[in-house]
C-alpha atoms as a PDB file:
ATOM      1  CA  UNK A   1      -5.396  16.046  -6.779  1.00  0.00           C
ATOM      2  CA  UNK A   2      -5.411  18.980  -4.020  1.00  0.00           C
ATOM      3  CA  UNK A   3      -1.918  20.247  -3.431  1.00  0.00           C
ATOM      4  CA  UNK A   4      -2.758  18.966   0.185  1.00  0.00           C
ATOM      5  CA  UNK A   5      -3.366  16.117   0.053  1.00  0.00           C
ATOM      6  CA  UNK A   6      -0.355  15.222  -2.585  1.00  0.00           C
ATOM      7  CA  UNK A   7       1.780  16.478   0.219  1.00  0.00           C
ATOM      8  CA  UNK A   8       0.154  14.494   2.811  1.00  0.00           C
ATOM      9  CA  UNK A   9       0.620  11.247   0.629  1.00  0.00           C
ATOM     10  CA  UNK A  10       3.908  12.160   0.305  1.00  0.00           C
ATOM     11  CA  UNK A  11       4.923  12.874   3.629  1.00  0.00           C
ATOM     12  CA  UNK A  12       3.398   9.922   4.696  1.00  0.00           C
ATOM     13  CA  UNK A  13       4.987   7.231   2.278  1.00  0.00           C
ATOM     14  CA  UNK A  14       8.448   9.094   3.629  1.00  0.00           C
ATOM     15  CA  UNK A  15       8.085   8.551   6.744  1.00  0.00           C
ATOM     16  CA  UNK A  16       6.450   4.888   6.421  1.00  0.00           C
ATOM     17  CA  UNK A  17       9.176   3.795   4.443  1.00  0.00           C
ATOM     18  CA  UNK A  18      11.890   4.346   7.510  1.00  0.00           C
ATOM     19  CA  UNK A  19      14.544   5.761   4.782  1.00  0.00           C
ATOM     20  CA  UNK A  20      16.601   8.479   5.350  1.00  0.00           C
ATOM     21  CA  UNK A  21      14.994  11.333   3.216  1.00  0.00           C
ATOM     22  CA  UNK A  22      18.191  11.828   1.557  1.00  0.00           C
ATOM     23  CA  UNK A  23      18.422   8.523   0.287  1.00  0.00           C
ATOM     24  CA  UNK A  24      14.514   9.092  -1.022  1.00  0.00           C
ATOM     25  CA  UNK A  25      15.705  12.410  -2.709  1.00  0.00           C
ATOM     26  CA  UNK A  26      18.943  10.710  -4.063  1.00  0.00           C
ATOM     27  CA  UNK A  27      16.397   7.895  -5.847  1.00  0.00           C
ATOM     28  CA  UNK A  28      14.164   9.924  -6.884  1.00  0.00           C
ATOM     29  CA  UNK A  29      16.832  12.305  -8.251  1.00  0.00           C
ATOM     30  CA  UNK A  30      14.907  14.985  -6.565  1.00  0.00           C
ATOM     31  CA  UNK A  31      16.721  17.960  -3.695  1.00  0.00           C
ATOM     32  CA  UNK A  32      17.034  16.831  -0.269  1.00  0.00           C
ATOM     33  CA  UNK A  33      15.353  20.569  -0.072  1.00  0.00           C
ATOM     34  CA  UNK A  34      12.585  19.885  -2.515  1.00  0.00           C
ATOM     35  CA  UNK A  35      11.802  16.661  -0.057  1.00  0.00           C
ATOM     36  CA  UNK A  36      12.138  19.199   2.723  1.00  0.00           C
ATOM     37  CA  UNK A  37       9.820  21.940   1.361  1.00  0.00           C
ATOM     38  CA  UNK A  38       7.018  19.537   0.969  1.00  0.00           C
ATOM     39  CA  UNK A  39       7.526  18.087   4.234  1.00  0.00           C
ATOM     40  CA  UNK A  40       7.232  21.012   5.921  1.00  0.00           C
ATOM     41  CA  UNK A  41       4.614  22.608   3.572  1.00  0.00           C
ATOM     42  CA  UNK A  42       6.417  25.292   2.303  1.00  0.00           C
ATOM     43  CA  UNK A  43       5.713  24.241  -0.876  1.00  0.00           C
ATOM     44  CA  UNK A  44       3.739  22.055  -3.182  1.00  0.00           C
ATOM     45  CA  UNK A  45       4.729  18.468  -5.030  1.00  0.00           C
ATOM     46  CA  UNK A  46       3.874  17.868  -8.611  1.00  0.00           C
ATOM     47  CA  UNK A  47       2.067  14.731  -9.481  1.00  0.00           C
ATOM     48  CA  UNK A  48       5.502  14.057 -11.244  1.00  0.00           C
ATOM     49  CA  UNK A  49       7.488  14.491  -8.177  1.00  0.00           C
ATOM     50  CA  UNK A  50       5.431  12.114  -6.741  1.00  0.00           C
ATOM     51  CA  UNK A  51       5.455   9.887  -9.170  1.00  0.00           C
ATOM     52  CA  UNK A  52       9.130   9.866  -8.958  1.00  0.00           C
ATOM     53  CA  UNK A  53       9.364   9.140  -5.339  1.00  0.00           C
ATOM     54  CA  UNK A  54       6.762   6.117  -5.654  1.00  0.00           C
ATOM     55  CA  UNK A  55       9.468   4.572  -8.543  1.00  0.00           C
ATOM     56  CA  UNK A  56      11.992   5.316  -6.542  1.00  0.00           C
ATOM     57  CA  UNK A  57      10.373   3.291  -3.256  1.00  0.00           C
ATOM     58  CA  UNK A  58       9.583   0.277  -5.884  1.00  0.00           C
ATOM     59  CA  UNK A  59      13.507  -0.118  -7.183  1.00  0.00           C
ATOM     60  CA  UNK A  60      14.677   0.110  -3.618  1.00  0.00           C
ATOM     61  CA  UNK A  61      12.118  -2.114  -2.331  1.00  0.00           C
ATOM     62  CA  UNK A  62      13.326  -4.383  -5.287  1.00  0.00           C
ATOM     63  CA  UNK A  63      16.835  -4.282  -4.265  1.00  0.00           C
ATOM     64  CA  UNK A  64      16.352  -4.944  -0.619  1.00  0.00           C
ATOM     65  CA  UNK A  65      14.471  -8.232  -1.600  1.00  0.00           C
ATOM     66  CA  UNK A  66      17.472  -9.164  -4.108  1.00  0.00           C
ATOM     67  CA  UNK A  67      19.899  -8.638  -1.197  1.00  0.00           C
ATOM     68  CA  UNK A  68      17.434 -10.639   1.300  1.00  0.00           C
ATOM     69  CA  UNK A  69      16.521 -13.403  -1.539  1.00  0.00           C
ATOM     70  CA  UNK A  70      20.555 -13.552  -1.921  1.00  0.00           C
ATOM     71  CA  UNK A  71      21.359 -14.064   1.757  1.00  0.00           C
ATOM     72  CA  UNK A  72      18.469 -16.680   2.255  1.00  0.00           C
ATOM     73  CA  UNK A  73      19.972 -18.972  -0.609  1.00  0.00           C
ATOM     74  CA  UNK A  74      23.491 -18.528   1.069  1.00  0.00           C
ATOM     75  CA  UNK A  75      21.863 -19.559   4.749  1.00  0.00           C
ATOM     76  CA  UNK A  76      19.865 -22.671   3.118  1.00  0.00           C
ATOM     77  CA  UNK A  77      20.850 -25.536   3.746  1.00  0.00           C
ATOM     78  CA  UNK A  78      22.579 -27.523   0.925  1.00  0.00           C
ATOM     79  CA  UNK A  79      21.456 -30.863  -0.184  1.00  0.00           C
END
């Protein structure tokens, strides 16, 4: 994949996702500057980088639907 358009894919599923970069870098156990450096195209991603963020986005997507499946069983009503 072009170094370009890596960075483009990446800078767009960062910003999509509405999460605070450093929280993305923290998941991904990637630098808040590495996230940075991409973003402002400074330098390029590796696939693996990428790869990282995209498993990162899954397992918090996974926990926010935990947490959200945990409050709907709390707010249902009992029977």
């Amino acid at each position: 994949m072009q170094p370009a358009t890596l960075r483009r894919a990446i800078a767009d599923a960062i910003e999509d996702s509405e999460l605070p970069r450093t929280l993305i870098a923290k998941d991904a156990s990637l630098s808040r500057a590495a996230l940075e450096s991409w973003m402002s195209g400074l330098r390029n991603p590796s696939e693996e980088s990428a790869a990282q963020i995209a498993r990162a986005l899954e397992q918090r997507a996974e926990l926010l639907n935990a947490v959200a499946a945990r409050l709907r069983r709390l707010l249902a009503p009992r029977k």
